[in-house]
C-alpha atoms as a PDB file:
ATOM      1  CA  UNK A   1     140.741 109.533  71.906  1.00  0.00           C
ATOM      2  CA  UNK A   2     139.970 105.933  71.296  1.00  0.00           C
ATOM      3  CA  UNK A   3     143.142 105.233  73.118  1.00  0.00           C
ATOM      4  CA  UNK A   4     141.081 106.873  76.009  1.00  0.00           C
ATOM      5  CA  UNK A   5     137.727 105.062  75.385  1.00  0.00           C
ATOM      6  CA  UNK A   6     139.547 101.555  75.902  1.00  0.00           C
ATOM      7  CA  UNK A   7     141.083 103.027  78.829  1.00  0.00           C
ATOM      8  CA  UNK A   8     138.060 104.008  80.537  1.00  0.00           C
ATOM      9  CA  UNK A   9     135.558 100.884  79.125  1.00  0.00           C
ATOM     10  CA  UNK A  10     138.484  98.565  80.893  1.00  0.00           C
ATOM     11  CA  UNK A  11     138.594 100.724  84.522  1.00  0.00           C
ATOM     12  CA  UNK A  12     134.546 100.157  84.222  1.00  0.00           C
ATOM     13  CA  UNK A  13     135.039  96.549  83.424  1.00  0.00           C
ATOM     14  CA  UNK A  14     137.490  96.205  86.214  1.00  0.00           C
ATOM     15  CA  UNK A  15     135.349  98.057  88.754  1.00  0.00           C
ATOM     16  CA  UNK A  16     132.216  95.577  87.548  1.00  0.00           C
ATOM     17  CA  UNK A  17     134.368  92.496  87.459  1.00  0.00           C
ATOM     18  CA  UNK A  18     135.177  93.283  91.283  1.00  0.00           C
ATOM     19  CA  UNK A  19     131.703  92.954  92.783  1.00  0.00           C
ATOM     20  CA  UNK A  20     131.285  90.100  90.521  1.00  0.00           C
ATOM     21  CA  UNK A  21     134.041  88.387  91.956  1.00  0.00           C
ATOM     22  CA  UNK A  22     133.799  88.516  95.685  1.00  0.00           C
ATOM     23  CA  UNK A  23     133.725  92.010  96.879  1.00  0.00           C
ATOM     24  CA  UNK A  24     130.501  92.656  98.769  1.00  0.00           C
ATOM     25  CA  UNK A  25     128.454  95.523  97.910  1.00  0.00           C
ATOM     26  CA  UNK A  26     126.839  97.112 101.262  1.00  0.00           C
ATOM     27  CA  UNK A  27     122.731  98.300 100.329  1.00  0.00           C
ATOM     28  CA  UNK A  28     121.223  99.420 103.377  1.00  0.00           C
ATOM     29  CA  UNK A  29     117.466  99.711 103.993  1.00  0.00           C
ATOM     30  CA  UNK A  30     115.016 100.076 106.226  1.00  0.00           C
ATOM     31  CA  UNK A  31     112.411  97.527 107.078  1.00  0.00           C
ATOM     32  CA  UNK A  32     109.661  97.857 105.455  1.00  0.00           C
ATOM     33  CA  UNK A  33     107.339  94.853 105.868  1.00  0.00           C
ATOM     34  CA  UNK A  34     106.516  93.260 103.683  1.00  0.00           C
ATOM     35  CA  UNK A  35     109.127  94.456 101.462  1.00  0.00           C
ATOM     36  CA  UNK A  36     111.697  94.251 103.456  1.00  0.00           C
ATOM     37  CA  UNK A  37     112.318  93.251 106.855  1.00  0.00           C
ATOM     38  CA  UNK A  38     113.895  91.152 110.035  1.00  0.00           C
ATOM     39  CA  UNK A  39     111.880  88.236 111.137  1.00  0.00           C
ATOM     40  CA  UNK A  40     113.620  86.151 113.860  1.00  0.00           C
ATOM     41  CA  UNK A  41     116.998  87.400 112.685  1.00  0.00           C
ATOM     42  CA  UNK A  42     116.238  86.406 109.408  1.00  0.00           C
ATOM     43  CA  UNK A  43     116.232  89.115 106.304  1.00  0.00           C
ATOM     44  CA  UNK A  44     112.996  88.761 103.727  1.00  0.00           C
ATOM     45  CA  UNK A  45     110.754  90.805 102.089  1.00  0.00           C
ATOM     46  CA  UNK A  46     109.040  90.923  98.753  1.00  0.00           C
ATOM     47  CA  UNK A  47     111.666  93.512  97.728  1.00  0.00           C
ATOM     48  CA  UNK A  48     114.484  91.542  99.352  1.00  0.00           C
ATOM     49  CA  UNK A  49     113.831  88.873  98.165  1.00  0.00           C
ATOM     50  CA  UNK A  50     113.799  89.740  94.498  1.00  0.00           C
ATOM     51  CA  UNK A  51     117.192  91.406  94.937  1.00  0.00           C
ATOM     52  CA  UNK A  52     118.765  89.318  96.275  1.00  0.00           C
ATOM     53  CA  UNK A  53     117.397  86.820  93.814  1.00  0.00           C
ATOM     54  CA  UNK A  54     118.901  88.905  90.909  1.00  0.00           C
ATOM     55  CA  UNK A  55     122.225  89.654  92.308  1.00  0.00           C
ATOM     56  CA  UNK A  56     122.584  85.855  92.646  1.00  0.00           C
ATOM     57  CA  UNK A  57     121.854  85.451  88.972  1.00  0.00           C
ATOM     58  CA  UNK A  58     124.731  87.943  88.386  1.00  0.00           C
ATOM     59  CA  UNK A  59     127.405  86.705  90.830  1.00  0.00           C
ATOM     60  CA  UNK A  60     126.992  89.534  93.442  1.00  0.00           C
ATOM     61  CA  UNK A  61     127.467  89.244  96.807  1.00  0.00           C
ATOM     62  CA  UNK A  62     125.549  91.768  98.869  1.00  0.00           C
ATOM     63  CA  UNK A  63     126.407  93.198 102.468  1.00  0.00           C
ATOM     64  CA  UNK A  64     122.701  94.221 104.033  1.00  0.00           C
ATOM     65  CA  UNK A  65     122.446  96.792 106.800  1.00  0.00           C
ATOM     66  CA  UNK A  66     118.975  97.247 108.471  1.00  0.00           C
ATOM     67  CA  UNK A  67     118.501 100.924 109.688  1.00  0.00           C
ATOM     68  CA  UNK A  68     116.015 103.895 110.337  1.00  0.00           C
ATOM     69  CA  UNK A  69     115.699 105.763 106.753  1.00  0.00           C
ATOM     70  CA  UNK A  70     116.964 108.588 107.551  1.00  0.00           C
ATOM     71  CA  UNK A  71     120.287 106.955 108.753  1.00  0.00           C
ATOM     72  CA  UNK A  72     120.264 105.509 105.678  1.00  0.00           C
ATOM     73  CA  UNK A  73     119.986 108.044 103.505  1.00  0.00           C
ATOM     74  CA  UNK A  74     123.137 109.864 105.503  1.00  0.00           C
ATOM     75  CA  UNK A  75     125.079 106.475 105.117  1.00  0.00           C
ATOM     76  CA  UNK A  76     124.548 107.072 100.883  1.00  0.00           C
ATOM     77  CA  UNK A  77     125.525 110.758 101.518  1.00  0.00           C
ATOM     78  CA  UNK A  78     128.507 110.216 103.355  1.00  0.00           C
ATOM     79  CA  UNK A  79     129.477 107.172 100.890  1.00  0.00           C
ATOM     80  CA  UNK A  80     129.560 104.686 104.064  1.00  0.00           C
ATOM     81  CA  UNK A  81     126.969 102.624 101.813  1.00  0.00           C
ATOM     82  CA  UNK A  82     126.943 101.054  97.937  1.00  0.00           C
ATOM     83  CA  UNK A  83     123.370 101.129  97.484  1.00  0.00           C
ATOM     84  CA  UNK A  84     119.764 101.758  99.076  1.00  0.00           C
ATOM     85  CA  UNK A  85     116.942  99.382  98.894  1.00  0.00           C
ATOM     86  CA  UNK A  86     113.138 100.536  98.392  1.00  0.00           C
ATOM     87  CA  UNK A  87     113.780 104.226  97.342  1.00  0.00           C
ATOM     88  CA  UNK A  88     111.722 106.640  95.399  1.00  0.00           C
ATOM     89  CA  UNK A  89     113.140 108.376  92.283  1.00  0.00           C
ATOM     90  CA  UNK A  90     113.516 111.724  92.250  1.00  0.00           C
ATOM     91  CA  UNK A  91     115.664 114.366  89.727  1.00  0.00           C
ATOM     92  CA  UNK A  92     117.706 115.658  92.658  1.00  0.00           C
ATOM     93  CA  UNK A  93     118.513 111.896  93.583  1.00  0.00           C
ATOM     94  CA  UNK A  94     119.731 111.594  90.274  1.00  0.00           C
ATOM     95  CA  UNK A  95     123.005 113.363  90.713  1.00  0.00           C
ATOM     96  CA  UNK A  96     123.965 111.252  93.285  1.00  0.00           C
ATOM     97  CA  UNK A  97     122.447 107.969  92.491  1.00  0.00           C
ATOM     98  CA  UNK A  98     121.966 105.617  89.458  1.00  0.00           C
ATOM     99  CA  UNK A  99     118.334 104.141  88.798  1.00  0.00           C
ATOM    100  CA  UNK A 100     117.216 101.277  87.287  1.00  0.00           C
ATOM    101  CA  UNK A 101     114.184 101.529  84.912  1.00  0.00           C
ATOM    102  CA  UNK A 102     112.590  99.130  86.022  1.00  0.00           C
ATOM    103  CA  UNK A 103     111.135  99.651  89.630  1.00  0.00           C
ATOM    104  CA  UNK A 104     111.009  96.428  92.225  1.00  0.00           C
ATOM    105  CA  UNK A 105     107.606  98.038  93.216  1.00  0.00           C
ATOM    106  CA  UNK A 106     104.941 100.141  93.839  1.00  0.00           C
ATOM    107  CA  UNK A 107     103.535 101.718  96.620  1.00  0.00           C
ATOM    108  CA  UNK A 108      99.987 103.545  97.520  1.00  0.00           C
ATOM    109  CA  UNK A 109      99.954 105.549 100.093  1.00  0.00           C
ATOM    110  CA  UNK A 110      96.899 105.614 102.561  1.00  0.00           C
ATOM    111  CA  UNK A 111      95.694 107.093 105.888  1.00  0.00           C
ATOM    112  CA  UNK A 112      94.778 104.465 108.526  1.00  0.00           C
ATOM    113  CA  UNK A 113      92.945 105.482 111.526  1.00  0.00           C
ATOM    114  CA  UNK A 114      91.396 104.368 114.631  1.00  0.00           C
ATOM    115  CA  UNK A 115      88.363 102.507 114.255  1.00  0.00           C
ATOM    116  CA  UNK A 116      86.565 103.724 117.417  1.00  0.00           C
ATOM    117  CA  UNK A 117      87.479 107.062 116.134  1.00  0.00           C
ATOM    118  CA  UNK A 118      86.647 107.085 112.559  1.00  0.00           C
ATOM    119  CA  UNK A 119      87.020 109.898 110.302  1.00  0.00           C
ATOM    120  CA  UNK A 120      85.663 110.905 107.089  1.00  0.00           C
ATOM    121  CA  UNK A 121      88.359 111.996 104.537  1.00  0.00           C
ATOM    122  CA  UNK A 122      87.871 111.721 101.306  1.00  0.00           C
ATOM    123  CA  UNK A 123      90.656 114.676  99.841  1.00  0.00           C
ATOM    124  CA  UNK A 124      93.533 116.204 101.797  1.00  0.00           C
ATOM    125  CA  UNK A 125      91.348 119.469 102.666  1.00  0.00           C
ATOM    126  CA  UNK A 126      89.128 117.280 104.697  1.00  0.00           C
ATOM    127  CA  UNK A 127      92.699 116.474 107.499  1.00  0.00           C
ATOM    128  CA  UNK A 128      92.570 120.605 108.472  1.00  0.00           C
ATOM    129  CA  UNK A 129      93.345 120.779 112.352  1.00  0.00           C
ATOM    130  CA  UNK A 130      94.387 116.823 112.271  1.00  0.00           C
ATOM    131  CA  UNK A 131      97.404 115.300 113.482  1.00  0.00           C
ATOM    132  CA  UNK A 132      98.950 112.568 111.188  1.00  0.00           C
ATOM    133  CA  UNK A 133     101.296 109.968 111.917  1.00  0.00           C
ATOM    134  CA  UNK A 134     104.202 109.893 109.427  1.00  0.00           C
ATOM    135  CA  UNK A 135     107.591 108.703 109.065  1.00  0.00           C
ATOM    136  CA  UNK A 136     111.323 110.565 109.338  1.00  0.00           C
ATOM    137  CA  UNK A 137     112.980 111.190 105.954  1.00  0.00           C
ATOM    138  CA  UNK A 138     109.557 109.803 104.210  1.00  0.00           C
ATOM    139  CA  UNK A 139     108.268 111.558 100.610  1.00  0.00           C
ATOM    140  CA  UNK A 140     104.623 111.481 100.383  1.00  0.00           C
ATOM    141  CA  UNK A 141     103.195 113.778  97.727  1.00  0.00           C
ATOM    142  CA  UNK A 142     103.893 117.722  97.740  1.00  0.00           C
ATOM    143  CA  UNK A 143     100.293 118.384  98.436  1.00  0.00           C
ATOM    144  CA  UNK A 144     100.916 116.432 101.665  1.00  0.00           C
ATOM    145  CA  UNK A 145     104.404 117.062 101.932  1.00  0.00           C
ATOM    146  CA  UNK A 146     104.006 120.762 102.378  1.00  0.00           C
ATOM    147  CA  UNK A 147      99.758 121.607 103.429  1.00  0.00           C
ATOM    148  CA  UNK A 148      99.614 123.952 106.105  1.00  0.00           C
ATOM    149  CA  UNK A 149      95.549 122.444 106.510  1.00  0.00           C
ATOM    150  CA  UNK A 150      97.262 119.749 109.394  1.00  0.00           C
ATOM    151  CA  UNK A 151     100.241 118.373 110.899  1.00  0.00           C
ATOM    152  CA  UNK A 152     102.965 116.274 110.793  1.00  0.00           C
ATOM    153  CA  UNK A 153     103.708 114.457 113.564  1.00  0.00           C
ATOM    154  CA  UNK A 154     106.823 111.557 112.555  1.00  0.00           C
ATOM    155  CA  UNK A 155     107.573 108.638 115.082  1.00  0.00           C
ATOM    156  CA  UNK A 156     110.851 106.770 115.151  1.00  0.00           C
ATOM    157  CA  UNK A 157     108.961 103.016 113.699  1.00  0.00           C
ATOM    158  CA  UNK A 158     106.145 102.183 112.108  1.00  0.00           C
ATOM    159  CA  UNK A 159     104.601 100.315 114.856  1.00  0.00           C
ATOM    160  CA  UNK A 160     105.449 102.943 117.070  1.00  0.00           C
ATOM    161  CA  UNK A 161     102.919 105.045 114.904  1.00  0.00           C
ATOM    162  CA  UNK A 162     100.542 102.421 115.035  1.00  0.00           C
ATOM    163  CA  UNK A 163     100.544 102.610 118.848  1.00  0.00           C
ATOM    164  CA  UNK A 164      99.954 106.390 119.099  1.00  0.00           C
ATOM    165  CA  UNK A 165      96.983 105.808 116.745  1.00  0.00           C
ATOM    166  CA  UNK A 166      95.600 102.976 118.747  1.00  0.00           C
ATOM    167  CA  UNK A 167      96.159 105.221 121.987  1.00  0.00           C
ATOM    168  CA  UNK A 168      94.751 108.050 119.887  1.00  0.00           C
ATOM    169  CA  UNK A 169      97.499 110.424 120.449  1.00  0.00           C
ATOM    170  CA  UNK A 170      97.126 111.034 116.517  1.00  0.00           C
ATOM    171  CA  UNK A 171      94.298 111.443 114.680  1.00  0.00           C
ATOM    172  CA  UNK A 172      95.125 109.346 111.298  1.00  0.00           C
ATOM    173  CA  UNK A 173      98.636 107.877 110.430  1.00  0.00           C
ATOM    174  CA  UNK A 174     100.347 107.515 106.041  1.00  0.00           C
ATOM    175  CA  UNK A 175     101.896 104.586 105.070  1.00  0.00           C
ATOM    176  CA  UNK A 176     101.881 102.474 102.219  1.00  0.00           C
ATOM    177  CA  UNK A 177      98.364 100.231 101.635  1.00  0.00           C
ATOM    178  CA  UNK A 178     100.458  97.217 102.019  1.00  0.00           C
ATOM    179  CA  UNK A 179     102.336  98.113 104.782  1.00  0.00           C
ATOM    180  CA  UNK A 180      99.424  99.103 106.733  1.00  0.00           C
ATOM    181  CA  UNK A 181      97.904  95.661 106.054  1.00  0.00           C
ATOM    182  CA  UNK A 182     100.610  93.957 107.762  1.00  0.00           C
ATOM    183  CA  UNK A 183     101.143  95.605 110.308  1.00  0.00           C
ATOM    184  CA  UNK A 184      97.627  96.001 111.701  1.00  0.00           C
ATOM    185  CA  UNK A 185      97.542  91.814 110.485  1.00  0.00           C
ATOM    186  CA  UNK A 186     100.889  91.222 112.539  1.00  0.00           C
ATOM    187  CA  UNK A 187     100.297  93.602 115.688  1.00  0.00           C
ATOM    188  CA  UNK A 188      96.597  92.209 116.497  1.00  0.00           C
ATOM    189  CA  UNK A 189      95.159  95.594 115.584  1.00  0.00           C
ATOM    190  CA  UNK A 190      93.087  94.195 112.843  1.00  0.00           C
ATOM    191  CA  UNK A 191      89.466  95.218 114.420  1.00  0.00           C
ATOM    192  CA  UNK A 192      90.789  98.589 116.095  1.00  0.00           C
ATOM    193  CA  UNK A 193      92.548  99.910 112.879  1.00  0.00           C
ATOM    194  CA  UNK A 194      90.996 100.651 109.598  1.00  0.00           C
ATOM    195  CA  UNK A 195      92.087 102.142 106.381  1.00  0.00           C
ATOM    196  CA  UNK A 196      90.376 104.921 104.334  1.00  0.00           C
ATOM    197  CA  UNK A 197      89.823 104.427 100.275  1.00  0.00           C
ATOM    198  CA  UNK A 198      91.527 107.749  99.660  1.00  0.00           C
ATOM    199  CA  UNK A 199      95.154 107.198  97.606  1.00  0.00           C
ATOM    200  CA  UNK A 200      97.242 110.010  98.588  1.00  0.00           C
ATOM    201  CA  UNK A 201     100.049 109.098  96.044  1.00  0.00           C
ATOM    202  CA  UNK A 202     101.415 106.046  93.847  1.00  0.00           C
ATOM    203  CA  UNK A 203     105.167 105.736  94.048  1.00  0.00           C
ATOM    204  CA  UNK A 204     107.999 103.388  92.754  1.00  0.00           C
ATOM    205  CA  UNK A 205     110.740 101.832  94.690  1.00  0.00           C
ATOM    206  CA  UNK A 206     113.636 101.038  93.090  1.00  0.00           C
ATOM    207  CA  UNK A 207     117.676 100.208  94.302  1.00  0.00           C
ATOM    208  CA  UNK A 208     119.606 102.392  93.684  1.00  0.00           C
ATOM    209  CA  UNK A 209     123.644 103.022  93.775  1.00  0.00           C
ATOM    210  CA  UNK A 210     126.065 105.588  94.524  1.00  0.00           C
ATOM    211  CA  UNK A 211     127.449 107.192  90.988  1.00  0.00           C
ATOM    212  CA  UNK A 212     130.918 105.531  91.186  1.00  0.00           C
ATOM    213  CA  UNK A 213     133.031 103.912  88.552  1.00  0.00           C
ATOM    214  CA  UNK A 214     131.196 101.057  87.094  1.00  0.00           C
ATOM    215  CA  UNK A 215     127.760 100.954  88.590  1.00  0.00           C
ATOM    216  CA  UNK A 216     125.892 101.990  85.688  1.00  0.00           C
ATOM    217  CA  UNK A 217     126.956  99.278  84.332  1.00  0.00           C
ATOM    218  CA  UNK A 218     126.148  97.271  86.928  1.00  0.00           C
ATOM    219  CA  UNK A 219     122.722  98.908  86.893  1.00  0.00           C
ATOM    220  CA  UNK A 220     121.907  98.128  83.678  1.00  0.00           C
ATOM    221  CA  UNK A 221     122.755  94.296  84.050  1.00  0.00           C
ATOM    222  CA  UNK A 222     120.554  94.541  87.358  1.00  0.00           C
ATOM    223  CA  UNK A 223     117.806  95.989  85.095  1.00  0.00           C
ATOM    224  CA  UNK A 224     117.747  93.541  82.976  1.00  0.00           C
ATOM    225  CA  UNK A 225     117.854  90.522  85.395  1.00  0.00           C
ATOM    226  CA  UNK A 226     115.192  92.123  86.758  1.00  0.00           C
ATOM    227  CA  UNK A 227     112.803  92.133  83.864  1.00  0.00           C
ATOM    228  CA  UNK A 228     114.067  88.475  83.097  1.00  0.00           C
ATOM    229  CA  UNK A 229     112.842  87.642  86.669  1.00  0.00           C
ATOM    230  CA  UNK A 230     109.708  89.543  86.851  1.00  0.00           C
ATOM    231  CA  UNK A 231     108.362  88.226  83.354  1.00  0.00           C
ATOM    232  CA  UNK A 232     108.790  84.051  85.598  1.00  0.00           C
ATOM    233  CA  UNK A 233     106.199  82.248  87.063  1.00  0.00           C
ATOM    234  CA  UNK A 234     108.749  82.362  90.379  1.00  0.00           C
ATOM    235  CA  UNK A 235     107.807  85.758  90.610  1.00  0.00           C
ATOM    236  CA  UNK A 236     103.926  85.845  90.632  1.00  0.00           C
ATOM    237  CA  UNK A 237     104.343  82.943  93.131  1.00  0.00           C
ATOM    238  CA  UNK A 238     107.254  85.506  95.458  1.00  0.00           C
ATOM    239  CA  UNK A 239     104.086  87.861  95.703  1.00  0.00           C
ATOM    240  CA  UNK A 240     101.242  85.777  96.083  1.00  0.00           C
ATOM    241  CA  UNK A 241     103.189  84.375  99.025  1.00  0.00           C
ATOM    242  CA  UNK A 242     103.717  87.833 100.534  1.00  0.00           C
ATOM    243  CA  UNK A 243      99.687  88.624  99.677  1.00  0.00           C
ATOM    244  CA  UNK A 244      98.739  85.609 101.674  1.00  0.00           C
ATOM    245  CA  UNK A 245      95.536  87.163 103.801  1.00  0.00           C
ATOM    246  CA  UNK A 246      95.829  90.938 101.807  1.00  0.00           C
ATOM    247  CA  UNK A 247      91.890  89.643 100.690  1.00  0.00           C
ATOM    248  CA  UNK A 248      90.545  90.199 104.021  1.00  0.00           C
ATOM    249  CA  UNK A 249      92.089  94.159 104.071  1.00  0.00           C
ATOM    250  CA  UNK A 250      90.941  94.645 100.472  1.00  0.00           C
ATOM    251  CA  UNK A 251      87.700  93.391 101.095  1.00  0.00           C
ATOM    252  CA  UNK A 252      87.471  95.812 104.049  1.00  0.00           C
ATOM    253  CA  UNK A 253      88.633  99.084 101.709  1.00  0.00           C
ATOM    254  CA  UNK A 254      85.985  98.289  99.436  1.00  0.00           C
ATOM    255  CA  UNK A 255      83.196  98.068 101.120  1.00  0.00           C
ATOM    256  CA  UNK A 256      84.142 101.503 103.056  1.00  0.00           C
ATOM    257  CA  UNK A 257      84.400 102.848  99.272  1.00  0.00           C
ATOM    258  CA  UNK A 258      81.077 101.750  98.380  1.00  0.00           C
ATOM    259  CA  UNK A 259      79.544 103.188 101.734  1.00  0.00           C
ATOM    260  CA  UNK A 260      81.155 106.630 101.423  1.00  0.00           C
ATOM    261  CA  UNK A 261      78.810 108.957 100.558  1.00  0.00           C
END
């Protein structure tokens, strides 16, 4: 038996040393602004950017593929793919899929809507008969997930949801509070979309990686990187950066919260 245990603890130190040593390792993701996305060719993101930060620090090179989620979450399935960027835990992802601990970041999902046709929703009974914009292969919350009060309606981007709201061929559209921001900021929709106070659900987004030999271990360095990173000044100043004009949205949220009756 110990025979066995060195056996094993060297394959997993083999398997380690290879992606520490050259090999790529292929995440995909989906952009996800401002966590993750293309601008001008050019990867970024608050989430990309801290991974690929940590991987540095450990002497991983990383492969990045930019795709719709759901292709995504197929490429992890059909082990064309390493690892997935920006995912939410789950037990059933568990079996196929190690997790750090720590999480890159959180997300709040909201309902946005279109200002010149405003509605009042402060709980999920108040969408019945609504049509809301959401996203393919996207978890919300079961309450949302699986309410027969509304529908569903998923578009292929985000900004293509945030055209069928401004052309009010939805009623309200989910996305994360931060997401939302930046798109309305970056599309020009900032005085014809607002957002409504009402949290839906918190999530974490972590990276994750397939269950093969030696990325647990790998998982657990990443882990620990991470925390290393996220306790530096170099990482307030990563998010502040990606913040930059968040006040303005904020500002808006709350003053809708103190107006709601």
């Amino acid at each position: 038996m110990p025979d066995f245990t060195r056996l094993l603890t060297a394959v997993l130190l083999t398997c380690l040393s290879a992606f520490a040593h050259g090999e790529q390792l292929r995440i995909v993701t989906e952009p996800w602004a401002p966590y993750v996305y293309l601008e001008n060719g050019q990867a970024k993101g608050i989430d990309y950017d801290v991974t690929v930060e940590v991987f540095k620090r450990l002497g991983v090179e990383v492969e990045w593929q930019f795709l719709p989620w759901k292709r995504c979450l197929a490429m992890i399935d059909q082990g064309l793919a390493d690892g997935i960027l920006d995912i939410f835990y789950t037990e059933q992802r568990t079996h196929q899929l190690f997790f750090p601990s720590e999480p890159l970041s959180n997300v709040e999902f909201a309902l946005f809507y279109a200002t010149a046709r405003p509605h009042q929703v402060s709980r999920l009974e108040d969408l019945r008969g609504l049509t809301v914009g959401t996203s393919p292969g996207y978890s919300y919350a079961p309450a949302f997930n699986d309410s027969p009060l509304f529908i569903r309606e998923p578009a292929p981007t985000h900004e293509a949801n945030f055209g069928k709201l401004q052309r009010g061929r939805i009623d309200l559209l989910i996305t994360d509070r931060r997401v939302g921001r930046y798109l309305t900021k970056n599309l020009g929709l900032d005085e014809q979309i607002s957002e409504l106070p009402l949290l839906v659900s918190r999530q974490s987004q972590y990276l994750a990686v397939r269950r093969n030999a030696g990325m647990d271990l790998l998982m657990q360095r990443f882990d620990a990187e991470l925390r290393r990173f996220k306790a530096e000044p170099a990482y307030a100043a990563l998010n502040a950066r990606y913040d930059k004009g968040a006040d303005y949205f904020r500002n808006t949220v709350e003053q809708q919260e103190r107006s709601t009756p």
